[in-house]
N, C-alpha and C. Protein backbone atom coordinates (compact mmCIF):
# COMPACT_ATOMS: atom_id res chain seq x y z
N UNK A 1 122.94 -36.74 89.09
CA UNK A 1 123.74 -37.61 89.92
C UNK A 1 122.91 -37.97 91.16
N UNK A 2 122.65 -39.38 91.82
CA UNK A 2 121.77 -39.59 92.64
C UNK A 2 122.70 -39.47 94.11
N UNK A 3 121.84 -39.28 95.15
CA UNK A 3 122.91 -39.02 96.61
C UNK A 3 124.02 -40.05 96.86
N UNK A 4 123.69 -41.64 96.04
CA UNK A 4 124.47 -41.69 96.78
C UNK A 4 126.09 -42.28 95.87
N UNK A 5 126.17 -41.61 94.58
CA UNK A 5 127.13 -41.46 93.79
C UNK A 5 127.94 -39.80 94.34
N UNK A 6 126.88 -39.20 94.45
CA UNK A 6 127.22 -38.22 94.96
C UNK A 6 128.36 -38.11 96.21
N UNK A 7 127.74 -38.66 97.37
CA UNK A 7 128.65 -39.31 98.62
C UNK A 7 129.79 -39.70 98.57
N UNK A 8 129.81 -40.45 97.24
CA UNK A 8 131.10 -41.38 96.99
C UNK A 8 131.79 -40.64 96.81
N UNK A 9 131.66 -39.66 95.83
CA UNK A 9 132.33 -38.24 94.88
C UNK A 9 133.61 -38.06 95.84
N UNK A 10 132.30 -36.88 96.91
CA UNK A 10 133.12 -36.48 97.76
C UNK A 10 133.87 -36.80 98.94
N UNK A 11 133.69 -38.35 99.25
CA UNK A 11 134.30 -39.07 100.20
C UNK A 11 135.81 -39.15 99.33
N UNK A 12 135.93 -39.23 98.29
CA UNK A 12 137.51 -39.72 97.61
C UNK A 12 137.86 -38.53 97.64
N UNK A 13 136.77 -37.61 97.10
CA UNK A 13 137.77 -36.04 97.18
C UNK A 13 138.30 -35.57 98.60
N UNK A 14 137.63 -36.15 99.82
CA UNK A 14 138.51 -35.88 101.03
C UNK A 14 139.49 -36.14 101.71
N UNK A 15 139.49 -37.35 101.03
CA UNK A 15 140.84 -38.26 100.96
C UNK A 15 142.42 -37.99 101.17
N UNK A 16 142.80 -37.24 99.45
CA UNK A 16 144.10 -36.87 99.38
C UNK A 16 144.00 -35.26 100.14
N UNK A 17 142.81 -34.46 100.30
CA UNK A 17 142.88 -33.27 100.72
C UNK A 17 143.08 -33.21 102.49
N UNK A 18 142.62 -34.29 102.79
CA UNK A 18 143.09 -34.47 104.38
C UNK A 18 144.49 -35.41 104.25
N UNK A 19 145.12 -35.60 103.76
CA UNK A 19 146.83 -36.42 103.50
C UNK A 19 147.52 -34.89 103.26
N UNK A 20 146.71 -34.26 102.29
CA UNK A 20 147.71 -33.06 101.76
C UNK A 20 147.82 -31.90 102.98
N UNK A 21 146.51 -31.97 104.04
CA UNK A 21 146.90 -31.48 105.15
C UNK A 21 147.40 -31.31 106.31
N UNK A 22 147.33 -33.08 106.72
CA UNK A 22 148.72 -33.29 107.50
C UNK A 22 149.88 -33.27 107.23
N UNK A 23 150.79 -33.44 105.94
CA UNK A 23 151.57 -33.48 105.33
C UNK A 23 152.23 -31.51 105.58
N UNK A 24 151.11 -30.62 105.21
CA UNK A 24 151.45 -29.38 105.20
C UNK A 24 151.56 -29.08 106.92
N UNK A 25 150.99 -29.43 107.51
CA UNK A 25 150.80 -29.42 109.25
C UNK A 25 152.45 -29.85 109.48
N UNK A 26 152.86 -30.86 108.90
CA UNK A 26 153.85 -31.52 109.85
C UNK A 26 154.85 -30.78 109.03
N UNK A 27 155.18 -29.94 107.47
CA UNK A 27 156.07 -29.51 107.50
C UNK A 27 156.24 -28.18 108.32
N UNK A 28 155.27 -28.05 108.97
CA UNK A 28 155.04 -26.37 109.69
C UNK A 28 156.28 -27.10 110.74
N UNK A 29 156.42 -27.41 111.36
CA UNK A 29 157.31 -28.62 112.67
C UNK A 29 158.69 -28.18 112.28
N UNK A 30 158.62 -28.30 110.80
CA UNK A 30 160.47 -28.49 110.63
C UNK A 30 160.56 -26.93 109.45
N UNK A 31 160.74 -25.65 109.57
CA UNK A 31 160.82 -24.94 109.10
C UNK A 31 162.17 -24.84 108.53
N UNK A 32 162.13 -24.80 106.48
CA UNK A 32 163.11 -24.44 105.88
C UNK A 32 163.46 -25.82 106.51
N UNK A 33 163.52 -27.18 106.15
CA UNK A 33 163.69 -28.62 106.70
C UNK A 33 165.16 -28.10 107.84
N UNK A 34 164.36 -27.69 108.64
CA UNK A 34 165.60 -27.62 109.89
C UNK A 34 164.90 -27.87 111.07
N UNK A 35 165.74 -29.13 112.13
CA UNK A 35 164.85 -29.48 113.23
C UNK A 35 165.09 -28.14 114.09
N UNK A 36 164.29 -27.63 114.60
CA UNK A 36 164.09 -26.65 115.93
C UNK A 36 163.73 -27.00 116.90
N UNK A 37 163.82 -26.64 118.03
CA UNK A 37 163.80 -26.79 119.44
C UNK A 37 162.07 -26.67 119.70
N UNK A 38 161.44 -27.36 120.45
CA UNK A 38 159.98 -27.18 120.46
C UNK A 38 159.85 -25.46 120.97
N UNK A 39 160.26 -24.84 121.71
CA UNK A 39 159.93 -23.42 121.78
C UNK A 39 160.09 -22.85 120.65
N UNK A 40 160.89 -23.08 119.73
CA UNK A 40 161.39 -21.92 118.96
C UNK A 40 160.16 -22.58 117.42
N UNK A 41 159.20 -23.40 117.48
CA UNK A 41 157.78 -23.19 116.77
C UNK A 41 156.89 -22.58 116.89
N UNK A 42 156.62 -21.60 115.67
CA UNK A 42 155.01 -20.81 115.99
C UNK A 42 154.03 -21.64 116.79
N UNK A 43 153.83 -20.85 117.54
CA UNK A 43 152.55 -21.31 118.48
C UNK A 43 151.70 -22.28 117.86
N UNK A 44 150.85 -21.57 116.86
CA UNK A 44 149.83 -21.79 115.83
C UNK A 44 149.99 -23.63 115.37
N UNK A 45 151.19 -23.67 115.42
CA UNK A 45 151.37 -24.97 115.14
C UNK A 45 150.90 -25.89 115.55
N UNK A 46 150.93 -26.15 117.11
CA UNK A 46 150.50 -26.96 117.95
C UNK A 46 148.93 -26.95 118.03
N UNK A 47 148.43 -26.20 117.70
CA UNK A 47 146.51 -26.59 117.48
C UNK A 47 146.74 -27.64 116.50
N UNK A 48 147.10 -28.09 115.79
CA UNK A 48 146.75 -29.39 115.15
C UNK A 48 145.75 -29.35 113.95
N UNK A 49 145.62 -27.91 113.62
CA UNK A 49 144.81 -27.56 112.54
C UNK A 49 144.98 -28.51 111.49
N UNK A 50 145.59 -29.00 110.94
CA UNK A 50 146.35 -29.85 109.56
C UNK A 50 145.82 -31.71 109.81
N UNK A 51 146.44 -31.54 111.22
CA UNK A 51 146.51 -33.00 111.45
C UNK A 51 145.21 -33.57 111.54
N UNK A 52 144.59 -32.63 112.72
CA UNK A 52 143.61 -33.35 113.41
C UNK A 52 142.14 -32.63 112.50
N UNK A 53 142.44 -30.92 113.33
CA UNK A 53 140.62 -30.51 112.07
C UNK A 53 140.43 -31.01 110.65
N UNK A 54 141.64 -30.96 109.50
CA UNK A 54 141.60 -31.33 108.29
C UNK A 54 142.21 -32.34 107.82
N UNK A 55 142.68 -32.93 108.70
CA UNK A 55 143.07 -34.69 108.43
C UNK A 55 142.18 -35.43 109.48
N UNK A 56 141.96 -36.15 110.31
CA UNK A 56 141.48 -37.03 110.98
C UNK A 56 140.02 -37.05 110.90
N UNK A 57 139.26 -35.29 111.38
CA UNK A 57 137.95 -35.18 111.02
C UNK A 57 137.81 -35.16 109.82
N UNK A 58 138.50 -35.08 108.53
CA UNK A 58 137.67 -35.60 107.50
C UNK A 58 137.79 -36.88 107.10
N UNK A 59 138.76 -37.58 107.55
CA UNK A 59 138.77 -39.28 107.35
C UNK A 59 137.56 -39.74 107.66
N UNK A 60 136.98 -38.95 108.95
CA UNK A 60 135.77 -40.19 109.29
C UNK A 60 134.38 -39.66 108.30
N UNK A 61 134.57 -38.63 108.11
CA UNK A 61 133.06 -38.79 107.25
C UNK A 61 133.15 -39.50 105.46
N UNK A 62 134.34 -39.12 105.30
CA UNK A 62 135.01 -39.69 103.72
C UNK A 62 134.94 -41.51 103.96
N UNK A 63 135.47 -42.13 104.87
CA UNK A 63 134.83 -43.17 105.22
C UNK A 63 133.60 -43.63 105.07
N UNK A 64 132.65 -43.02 105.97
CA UNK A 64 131.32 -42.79 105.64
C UNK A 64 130.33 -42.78 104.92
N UNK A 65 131.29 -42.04 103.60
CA UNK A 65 130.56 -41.14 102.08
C UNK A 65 130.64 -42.61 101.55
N UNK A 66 131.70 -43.00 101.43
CA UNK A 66 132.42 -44.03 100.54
C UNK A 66 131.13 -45.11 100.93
N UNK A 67 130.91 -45.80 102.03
CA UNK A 67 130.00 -46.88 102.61
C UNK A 67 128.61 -46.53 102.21
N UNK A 68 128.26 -45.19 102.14
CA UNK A 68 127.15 -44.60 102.64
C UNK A 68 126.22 -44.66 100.89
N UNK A 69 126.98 -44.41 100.34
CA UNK A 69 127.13 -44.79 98.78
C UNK A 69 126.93 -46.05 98.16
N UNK A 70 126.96 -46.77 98.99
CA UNK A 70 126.78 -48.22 98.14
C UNK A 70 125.52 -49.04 98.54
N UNK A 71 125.35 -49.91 98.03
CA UNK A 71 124.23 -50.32 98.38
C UNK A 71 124.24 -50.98 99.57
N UNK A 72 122.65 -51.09 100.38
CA UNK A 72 122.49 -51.80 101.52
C UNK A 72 120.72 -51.76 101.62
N UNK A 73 120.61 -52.32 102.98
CA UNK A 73 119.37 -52.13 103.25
C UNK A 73 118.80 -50.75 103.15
N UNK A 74 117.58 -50.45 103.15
CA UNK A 74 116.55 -49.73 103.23
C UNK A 74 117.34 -48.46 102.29
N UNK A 75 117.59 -48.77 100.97
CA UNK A 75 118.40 -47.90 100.29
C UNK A 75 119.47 -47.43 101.24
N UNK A 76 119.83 -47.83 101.90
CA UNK A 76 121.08 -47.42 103.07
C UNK A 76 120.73 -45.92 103.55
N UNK A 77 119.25 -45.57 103.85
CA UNK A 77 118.97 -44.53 104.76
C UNK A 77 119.91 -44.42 106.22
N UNK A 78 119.59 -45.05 106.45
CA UNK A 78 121.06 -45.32 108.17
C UNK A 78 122.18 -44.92 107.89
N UNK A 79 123.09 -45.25 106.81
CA UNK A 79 124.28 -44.79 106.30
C UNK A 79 124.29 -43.83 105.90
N UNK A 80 123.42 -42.54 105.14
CA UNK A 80 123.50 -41.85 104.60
C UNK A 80 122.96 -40.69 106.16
N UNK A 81 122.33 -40.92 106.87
CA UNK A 81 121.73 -40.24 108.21
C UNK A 81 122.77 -40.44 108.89
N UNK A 82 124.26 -41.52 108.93
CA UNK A 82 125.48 -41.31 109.72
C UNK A 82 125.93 -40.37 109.27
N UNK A 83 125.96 -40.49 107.52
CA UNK A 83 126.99 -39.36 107.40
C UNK A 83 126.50 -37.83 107.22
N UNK A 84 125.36 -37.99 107.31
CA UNK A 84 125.03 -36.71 107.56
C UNK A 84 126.03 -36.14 109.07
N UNK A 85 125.76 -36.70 109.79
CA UNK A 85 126.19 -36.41 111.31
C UNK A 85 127.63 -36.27 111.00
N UNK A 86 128.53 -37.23 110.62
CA UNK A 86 129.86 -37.04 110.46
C UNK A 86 129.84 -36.04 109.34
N UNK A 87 129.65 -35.52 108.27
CA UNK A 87 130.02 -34.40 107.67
C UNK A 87 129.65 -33.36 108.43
N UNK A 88 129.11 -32.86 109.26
CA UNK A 88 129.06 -31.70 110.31
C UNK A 88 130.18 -31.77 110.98
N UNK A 89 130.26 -32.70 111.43
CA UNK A 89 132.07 -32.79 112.13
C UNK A 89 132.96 -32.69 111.28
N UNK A 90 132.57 -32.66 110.04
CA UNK A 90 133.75 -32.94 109.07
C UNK A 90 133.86 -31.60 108.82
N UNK A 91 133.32 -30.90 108.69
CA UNK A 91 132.89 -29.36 108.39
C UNK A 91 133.42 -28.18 109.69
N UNK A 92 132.83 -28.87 110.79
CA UNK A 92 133.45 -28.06 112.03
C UNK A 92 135.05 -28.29 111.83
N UNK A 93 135.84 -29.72 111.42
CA UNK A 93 137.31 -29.56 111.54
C UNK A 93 137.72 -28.55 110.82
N UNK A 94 137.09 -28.34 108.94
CA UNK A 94 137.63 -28.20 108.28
C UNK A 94 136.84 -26.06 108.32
N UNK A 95 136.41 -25.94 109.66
CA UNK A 95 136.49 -24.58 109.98
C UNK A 95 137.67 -24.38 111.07
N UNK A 96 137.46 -24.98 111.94
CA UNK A 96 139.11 -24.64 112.62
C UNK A 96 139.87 -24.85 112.10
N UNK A 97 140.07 -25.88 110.80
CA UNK A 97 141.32 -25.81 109.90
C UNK A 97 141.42 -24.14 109.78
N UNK A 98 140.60 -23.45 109.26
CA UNK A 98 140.89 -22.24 108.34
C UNK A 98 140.54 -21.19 109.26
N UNK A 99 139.87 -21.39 111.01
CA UNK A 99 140.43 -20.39 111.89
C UNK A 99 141.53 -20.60 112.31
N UNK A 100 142.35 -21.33 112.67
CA UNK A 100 143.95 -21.31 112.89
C UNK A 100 144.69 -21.33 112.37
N UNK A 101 144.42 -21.21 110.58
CA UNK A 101 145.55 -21.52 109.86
C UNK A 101 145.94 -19.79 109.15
N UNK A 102 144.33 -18.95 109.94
CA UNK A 102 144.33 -17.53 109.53
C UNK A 102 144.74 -16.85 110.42
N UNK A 103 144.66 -17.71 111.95
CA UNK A 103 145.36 -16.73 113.05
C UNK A 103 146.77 -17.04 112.56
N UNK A 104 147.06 -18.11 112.41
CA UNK A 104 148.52 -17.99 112.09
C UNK A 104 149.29 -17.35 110.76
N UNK A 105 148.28 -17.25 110.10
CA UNK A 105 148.72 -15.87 108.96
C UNK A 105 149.02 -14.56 109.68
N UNK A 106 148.06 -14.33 110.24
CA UNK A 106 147.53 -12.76 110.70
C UNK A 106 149.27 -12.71 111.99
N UNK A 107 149.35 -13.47 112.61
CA UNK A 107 150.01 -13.39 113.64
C UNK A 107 151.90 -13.36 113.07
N UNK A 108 151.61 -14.18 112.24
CA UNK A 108 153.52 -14.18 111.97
C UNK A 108 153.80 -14.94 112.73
N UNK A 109 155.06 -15.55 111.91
CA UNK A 109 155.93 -17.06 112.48
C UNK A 109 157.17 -16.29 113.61
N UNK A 110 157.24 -17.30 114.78
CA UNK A 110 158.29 -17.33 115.86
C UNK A 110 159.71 -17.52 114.82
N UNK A 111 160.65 -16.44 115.28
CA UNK A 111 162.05 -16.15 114.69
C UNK A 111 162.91 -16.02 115.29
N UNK A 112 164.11 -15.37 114.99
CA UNK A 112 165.47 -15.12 115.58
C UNK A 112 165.63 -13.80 114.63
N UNK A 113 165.20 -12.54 115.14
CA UNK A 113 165.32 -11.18 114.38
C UNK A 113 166.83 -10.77 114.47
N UNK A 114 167.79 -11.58 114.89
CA UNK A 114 169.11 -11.42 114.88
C UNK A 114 169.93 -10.95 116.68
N UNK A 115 168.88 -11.10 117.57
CA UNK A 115 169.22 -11.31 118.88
C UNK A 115 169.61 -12.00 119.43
N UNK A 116 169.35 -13.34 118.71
CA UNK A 116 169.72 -14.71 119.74
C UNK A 116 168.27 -15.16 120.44
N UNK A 117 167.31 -14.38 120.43
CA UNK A 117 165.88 -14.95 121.03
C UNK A 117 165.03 -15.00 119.94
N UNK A 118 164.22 -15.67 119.97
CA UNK A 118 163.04 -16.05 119.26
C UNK A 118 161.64 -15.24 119.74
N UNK A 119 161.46 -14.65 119.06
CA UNK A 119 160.03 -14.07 119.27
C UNK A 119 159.27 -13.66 117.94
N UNK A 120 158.01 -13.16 118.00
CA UNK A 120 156.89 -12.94 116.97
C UNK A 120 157.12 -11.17 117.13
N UNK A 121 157.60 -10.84 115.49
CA UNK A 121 158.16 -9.74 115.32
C UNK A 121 157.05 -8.91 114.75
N UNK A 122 156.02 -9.73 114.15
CA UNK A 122 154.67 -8.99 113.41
C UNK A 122 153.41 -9.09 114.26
N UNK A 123 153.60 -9.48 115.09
CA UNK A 123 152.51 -9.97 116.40
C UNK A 123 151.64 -7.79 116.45
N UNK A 124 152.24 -7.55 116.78
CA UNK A 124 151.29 -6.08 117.26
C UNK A 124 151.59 -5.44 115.86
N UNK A 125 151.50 -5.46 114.84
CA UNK A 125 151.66 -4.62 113.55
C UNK A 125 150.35 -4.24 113.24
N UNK A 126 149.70 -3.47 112.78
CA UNK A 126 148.53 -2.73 112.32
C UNK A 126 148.04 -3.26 110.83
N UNK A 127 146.83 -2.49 110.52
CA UNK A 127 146.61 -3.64 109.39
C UNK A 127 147.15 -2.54 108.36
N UNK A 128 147.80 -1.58 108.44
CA UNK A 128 148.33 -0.87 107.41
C UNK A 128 149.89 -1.41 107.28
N UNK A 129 150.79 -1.46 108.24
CA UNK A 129 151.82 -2.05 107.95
C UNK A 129 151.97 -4.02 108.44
N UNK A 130 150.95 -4.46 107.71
CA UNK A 130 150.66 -6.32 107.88
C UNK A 130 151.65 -6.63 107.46
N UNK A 131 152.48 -7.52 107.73
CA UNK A 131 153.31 -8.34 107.14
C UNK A 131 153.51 -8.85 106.02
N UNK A 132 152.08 -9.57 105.77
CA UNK A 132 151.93 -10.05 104.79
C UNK A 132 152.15 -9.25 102.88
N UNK A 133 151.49 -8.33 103.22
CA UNK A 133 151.46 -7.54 102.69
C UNK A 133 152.76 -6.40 102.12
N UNK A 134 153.85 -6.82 102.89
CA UNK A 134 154.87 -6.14 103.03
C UNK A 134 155.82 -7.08 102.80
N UNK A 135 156.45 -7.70 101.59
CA UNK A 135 157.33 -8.69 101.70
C UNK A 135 158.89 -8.12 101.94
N UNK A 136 158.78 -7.20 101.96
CA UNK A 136 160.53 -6.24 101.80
C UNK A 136 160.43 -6.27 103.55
N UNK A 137 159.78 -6.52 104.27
CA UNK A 137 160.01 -6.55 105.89
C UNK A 137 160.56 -8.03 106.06
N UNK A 138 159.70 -9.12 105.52
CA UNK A 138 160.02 -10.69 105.99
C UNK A 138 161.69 -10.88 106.16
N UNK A 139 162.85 -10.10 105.75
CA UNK A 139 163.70 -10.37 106.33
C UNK A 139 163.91 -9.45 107.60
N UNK A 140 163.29 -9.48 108.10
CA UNK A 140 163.75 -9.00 109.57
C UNK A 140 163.54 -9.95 110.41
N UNK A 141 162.88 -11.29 109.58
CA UNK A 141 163.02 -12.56 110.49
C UNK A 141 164.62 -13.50 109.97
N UNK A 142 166.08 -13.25 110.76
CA UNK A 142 166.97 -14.02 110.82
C UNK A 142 167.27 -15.62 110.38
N UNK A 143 166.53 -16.50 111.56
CA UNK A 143 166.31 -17.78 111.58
C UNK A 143 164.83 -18.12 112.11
N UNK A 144 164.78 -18.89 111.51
CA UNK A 144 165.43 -20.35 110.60
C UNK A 144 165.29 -19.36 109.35
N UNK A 145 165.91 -19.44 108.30
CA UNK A 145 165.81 -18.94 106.93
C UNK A 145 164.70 -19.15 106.08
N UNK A 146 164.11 -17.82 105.93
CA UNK A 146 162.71 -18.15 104.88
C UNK A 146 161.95 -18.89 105.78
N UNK A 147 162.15 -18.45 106.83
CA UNK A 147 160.51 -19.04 107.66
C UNK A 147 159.01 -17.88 107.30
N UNK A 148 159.38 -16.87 107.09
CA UNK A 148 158.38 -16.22 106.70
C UNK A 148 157.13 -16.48 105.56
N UNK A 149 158.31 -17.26 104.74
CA UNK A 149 157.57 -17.46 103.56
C UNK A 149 157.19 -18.61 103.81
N UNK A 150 157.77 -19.55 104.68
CA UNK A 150 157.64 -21.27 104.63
C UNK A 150 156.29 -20.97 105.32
N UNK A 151 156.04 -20.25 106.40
CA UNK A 151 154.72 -20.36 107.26
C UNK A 151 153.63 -19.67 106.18
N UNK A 152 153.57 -18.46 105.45
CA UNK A 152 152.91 -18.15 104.81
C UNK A 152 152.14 -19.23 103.96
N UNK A 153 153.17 -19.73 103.28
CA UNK A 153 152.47 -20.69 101.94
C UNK A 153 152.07 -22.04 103.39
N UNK A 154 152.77 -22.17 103.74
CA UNK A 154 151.59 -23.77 104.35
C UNK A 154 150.88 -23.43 104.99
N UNK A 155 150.75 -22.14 105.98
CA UNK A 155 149.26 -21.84 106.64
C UNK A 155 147.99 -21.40 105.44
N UNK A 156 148.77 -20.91 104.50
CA UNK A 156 147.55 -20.53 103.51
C UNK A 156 147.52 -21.65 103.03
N UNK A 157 148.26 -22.85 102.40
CA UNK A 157 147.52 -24.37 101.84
C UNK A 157 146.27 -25.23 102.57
N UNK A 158 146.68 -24.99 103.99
CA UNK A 158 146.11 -25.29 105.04
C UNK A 158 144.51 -24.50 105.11
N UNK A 159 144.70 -22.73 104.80
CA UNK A 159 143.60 -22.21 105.19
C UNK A 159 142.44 -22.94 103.64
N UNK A 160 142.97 -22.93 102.46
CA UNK A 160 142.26 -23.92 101.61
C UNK A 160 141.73 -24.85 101.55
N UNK A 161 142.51 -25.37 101.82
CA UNK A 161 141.93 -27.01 102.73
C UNK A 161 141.02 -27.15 103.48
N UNK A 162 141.00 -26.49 104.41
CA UNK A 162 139.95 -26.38 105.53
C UNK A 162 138.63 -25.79 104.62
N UNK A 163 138.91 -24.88 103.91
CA UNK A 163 137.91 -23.97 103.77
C UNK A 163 136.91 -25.25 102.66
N UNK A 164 138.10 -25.65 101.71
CA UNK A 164 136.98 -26.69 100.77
C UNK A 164 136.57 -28.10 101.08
N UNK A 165 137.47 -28.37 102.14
CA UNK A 165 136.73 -29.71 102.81
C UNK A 165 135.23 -28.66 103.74
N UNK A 166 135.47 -27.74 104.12
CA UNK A 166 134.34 -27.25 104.96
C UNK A 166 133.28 -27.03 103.92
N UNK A 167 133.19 -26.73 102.71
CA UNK A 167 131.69 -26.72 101.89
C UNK A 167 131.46 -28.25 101.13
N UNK A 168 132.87 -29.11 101.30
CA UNK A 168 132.57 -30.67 100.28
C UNK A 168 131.62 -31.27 101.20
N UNK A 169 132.36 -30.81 102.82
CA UNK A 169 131.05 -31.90 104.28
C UNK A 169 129.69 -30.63 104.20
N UNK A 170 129.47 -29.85 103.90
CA UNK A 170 128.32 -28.75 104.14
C UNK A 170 127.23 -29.70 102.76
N UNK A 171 127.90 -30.10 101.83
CA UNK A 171 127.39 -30.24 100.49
C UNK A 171 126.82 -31.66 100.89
N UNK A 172 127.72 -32.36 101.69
CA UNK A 172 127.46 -33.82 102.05
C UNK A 172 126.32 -34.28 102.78
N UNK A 173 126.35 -32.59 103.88
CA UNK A 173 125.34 -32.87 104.64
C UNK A 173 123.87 -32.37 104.28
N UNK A 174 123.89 -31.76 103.11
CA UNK A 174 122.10 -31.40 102.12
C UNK A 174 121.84 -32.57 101.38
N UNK A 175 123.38 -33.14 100.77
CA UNK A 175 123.04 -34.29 100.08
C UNK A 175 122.71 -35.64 100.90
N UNK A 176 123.04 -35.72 102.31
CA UNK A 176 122.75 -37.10 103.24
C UNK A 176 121.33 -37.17 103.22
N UNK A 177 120.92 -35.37 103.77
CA UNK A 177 119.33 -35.24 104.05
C UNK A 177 118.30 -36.08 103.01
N UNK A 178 118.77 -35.47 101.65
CA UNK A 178 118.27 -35.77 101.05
C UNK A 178 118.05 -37.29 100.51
N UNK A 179 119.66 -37.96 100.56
CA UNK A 179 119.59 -39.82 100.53
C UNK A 179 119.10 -39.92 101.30
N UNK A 180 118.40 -39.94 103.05
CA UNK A 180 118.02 -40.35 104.05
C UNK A 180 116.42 -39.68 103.46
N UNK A 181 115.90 -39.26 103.42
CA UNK A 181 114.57 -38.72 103.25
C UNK A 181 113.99 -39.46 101.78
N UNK A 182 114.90 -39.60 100.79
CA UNK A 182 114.63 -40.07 99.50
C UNK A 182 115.09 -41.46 99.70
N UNK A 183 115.82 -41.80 99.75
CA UNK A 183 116.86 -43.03 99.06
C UNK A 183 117.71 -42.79 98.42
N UNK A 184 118.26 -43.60 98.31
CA UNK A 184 119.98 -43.20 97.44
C UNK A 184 119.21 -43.79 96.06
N UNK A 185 119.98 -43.93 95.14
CA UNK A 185 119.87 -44.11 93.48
C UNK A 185 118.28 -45.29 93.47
N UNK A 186 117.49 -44.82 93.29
CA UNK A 186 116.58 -45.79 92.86
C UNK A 186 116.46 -47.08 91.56
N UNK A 187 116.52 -48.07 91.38
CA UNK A 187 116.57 -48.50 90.19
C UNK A 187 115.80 -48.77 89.47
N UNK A 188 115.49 -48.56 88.15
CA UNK A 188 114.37 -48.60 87.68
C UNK A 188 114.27 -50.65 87.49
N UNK A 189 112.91 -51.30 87.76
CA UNK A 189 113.21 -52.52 88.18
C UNK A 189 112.60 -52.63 86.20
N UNK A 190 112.56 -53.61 86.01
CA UNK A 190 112.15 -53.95 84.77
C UNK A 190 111.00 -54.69 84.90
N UNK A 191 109.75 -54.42 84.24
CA UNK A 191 108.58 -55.61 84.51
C UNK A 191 108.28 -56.18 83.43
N UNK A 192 108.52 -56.99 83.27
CA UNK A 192 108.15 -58.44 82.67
C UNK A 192 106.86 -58.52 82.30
N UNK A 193 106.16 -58.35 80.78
CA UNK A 193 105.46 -58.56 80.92
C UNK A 193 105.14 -59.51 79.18
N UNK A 194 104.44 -60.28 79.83
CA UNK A 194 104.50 -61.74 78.75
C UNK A 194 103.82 -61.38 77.25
């Protein structure tokens, strides 16, 4: 496969995987589809892990891939040396995707343990009694209902996301080097000869 079929590849594959992560970001907002009061959301939420590290930063290099891929001047070395640059950014989002989407594993979702206040009930737990790990505890979170599990599965969709958009832009950026140093698809020209 030459770099810059390659590019293309993974510019479409970043596509629906940055849609599928804002999408998981913004259901973190409405837990168990119930509107809540902006305090009463896990913290974790508001970094923007979904939206911004694994949706927005990978739009712009998937952009990129897509252009960077086709033909142009000078085998489109320039295009393929942008996206080198934007898949590093694309790569840094799609690592804070999967550092905040693991603090917010590790940490446990904001609840109502049946007081009337909202607080983080697994916040100081040890790694012998983790939460996670312990599903016969998750009801000791009250409200919103099945927030335990709702934050679990979309911070872990989220920590995926991040993690494989972070090696598709790592892959993008050996393969740019290489379209920018080589050329993208060479064609073999045909010579004519009488």
């Amino acid at each position: 496969m030459c770099t810059g079929k390659c590019s293309r590849f993974i510019g479409v594959l970043l596509f629906p995987l940055g849609i599928c992560a804002i999408i998981a970001n913004l259901l973190l907002y409405f837990p168990n589809a119930q509107i809540l009061q902006v305090e009463q959301i896990t913290d974790f939420v508001w970094f923007f892990n979904g939206i911004i590290g694994a949706g927005l930063l990978a739009f712009l290099p998937a952009f990129m891939m897509l252009g960077a891929g086709g033909e142009g001047c000078c085998a489109n070395r320039c295009g393929m040396l942008l996206s080198v640059v934007l898949s590093a950014l694309g790569a840094a989002g799609g690592v804070y995707c999967v550092i905040i989407s693991a603090m917010g594993l590790i940490h446990g979702p904001l609840c109502d343990t049946g007081s009337g206040n909202y607080e983080y009930p697994f916040r100081n737990s040890t790694e012998e009694e983790n939460y996670l790990f312990n599903p016969e505890i998750w009801n000791t979170c009250r409200e919103p209902e099945n927030i335990v599990l709702w934050n679990v599965v979309l911070f872990s969709i989220l920590l995926g996301i991040g993690a494989i958009q972070a090696v598709l832009c790592l892959i993008q950026v050996i393969n740019g080097l290489f379209g920018f140093l080589c050329g993208t698809c060479m064609r073999k020209r045909k010579t004519g000869v009488a």
